[in-house]
N, C-alpha and C. Protein backbone atom coordinates (compact mmCIF):
# COMPACT_ATOMS: atom_id res chain seq x y z
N UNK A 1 -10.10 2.84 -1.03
CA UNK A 1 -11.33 2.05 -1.04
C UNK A 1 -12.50 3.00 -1.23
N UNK A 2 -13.59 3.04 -2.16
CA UNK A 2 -14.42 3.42 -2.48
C UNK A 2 -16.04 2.93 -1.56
N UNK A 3 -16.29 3.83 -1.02
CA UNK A 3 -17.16 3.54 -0.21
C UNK A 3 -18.43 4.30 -0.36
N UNK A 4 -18.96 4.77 -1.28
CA UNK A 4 -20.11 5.46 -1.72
C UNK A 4 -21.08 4.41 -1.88
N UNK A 5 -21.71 4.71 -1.71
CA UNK A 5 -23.24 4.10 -1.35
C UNK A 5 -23.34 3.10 0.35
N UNK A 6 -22.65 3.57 1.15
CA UNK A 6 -22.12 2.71 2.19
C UNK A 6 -23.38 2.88 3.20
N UNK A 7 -24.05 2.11 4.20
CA UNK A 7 -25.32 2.44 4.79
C UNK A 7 -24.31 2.23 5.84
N UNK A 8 -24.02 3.46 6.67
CA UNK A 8 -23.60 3.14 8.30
C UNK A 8 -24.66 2.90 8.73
N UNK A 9 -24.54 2.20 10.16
CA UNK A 9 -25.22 1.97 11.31
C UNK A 9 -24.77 1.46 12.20
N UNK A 10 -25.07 2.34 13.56
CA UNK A 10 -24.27 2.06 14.81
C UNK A 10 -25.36 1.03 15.34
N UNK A 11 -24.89 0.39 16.35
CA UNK A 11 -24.97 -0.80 17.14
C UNK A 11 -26.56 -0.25 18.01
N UNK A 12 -27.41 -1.17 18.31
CA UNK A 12 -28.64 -0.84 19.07
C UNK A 12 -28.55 -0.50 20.44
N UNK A 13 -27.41 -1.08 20.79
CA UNK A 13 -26.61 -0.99 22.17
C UNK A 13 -25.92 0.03 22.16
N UNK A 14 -25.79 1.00 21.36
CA UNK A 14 -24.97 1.99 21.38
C UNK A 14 -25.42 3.24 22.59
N UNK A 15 -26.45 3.63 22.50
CA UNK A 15 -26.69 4.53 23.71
C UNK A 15 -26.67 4.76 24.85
N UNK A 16 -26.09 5.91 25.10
CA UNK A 16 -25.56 6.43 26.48
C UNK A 16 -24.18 5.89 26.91
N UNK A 17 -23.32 6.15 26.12
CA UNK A 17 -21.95 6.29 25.97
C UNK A 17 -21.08 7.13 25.98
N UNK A 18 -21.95 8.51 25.75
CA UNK A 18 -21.17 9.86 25.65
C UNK A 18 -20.47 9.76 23.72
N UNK A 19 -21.49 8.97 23.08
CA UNK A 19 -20.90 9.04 21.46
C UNK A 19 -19.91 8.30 21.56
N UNK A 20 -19.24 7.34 22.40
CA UNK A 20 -18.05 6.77 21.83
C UNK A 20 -18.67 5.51 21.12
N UNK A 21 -19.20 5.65 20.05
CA UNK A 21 -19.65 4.56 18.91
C UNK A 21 -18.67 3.59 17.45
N UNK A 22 -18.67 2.96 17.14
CA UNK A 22 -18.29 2.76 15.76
C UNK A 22 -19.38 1.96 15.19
N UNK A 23 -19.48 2.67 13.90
CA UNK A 23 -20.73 2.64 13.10
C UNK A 23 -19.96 1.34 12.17
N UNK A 24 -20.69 0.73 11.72
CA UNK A 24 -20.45 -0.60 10.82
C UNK A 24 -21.46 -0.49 9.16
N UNK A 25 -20.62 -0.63 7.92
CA UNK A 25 -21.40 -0.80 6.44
C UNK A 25 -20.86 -2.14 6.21
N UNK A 26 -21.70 -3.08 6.47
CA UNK A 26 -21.66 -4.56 5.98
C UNK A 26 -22.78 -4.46 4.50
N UNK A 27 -22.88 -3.51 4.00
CA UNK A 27 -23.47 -3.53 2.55
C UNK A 27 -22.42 -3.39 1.34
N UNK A 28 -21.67 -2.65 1.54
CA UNK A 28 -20.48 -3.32 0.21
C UNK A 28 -19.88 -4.90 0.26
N UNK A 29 -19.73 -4.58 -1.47
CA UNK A 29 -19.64 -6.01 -2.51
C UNK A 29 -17.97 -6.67 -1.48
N UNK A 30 -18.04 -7.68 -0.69
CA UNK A 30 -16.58 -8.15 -0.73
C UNK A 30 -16.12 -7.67 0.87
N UNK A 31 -16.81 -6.51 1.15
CA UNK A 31 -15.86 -5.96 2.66
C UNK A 31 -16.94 -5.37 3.50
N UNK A 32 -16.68 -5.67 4.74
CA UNK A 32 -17.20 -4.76 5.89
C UNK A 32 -16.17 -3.57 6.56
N UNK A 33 -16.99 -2.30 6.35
CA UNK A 33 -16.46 -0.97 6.73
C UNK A 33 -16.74 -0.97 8.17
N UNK A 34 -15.77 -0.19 8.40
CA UNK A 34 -16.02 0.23 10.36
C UNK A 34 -15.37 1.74 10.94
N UNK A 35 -16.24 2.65 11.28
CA UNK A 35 -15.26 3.80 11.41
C UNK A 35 -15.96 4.60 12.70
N UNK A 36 -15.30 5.39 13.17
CA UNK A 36 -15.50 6.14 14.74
C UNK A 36 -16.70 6.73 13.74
N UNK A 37 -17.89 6.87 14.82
CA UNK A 37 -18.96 7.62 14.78
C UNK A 37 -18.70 8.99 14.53
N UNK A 38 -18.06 9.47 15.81
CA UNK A 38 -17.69 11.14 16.21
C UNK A 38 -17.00 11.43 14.98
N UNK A 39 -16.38 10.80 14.05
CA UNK A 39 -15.33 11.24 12.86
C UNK A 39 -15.71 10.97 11.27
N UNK A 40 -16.77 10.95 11.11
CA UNK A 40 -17.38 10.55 9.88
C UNK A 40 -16.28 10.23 8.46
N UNK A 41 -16.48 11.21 8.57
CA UNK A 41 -15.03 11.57 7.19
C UNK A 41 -13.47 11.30 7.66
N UNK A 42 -13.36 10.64 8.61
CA UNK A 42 -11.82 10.05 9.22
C UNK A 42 -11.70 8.61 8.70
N UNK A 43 -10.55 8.22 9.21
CA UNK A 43 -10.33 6.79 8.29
C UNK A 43 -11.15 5.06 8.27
N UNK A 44 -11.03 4.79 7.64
CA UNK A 44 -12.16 3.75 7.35
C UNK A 44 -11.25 2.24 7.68
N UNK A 45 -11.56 1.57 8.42
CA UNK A 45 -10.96 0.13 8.38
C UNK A 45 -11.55 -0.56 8.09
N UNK A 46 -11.13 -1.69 7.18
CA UNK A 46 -12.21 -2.89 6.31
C UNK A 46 -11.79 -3.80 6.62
N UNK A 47 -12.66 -4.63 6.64
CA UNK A 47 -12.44 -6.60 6.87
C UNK A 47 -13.03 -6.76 5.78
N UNK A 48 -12.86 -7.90 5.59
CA UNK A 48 -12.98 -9.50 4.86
C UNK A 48 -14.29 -9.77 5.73
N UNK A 49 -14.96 -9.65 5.08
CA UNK A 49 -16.91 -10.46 5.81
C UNK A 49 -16.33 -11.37 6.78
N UNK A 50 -15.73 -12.76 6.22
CA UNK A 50 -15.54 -13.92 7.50
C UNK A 50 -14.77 -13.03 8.39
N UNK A 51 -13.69 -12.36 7.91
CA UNK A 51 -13.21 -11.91 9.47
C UNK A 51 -13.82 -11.30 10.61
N UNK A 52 -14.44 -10.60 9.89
CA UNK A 52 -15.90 -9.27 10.83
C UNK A 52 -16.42 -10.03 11.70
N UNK A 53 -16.72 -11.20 11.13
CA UNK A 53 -17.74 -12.27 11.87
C UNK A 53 -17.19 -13.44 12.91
N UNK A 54 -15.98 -13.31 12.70
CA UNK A 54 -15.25 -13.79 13.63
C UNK A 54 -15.22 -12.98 14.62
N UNK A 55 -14.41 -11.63 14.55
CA UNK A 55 -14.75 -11.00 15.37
C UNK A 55 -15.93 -10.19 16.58
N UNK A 56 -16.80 -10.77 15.74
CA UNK A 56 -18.54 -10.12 16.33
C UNK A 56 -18.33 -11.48 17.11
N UNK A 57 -18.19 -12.69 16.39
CA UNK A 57 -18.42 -13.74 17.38
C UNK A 57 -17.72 -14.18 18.77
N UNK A 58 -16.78 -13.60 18.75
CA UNK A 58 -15.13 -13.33 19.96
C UNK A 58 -16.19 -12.81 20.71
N UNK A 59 -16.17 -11.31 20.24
CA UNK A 59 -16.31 -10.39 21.08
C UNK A 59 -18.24 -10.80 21.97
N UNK A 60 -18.78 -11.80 21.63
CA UNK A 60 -20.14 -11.86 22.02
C UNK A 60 -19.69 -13.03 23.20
N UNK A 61 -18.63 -13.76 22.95
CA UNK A 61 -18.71 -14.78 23.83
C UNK A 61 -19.15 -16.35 23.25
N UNK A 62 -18.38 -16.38 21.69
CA UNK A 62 -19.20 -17.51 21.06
C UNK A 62 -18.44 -18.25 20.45
């Protein structure tokens, strides 16, 4: 998967964790990227947009 031009960004809630983050690129065509903060260049897991959003919505309580 080609991921160049990808805008990470970790969560606003992310601080004061000691870095245990995962940064999210919901700007590519078709997929949302998700990968450990601390590991930049380590492996990349992608969803399917609806799935991502399923999951954001689980995990919020919705």
């Amino acid at each position: 998967m080609d991921v160049t031009g990808a805008k990470w960004r970790k969560s606003t809630r992310s601080g004061g964790n000691g870095g245990a983050c995962v940064e999210v690129a919901d700007n590519l065509p078709g997929v949302v990227g998700v990968r450990d903060s601390k590991d930049p260049t380590g492996p990349i897991l992608v969803f399917r947009p609806e799935s991502w959003r399923s999951f954001v919505n689980l995990a919020k309580g919705r």
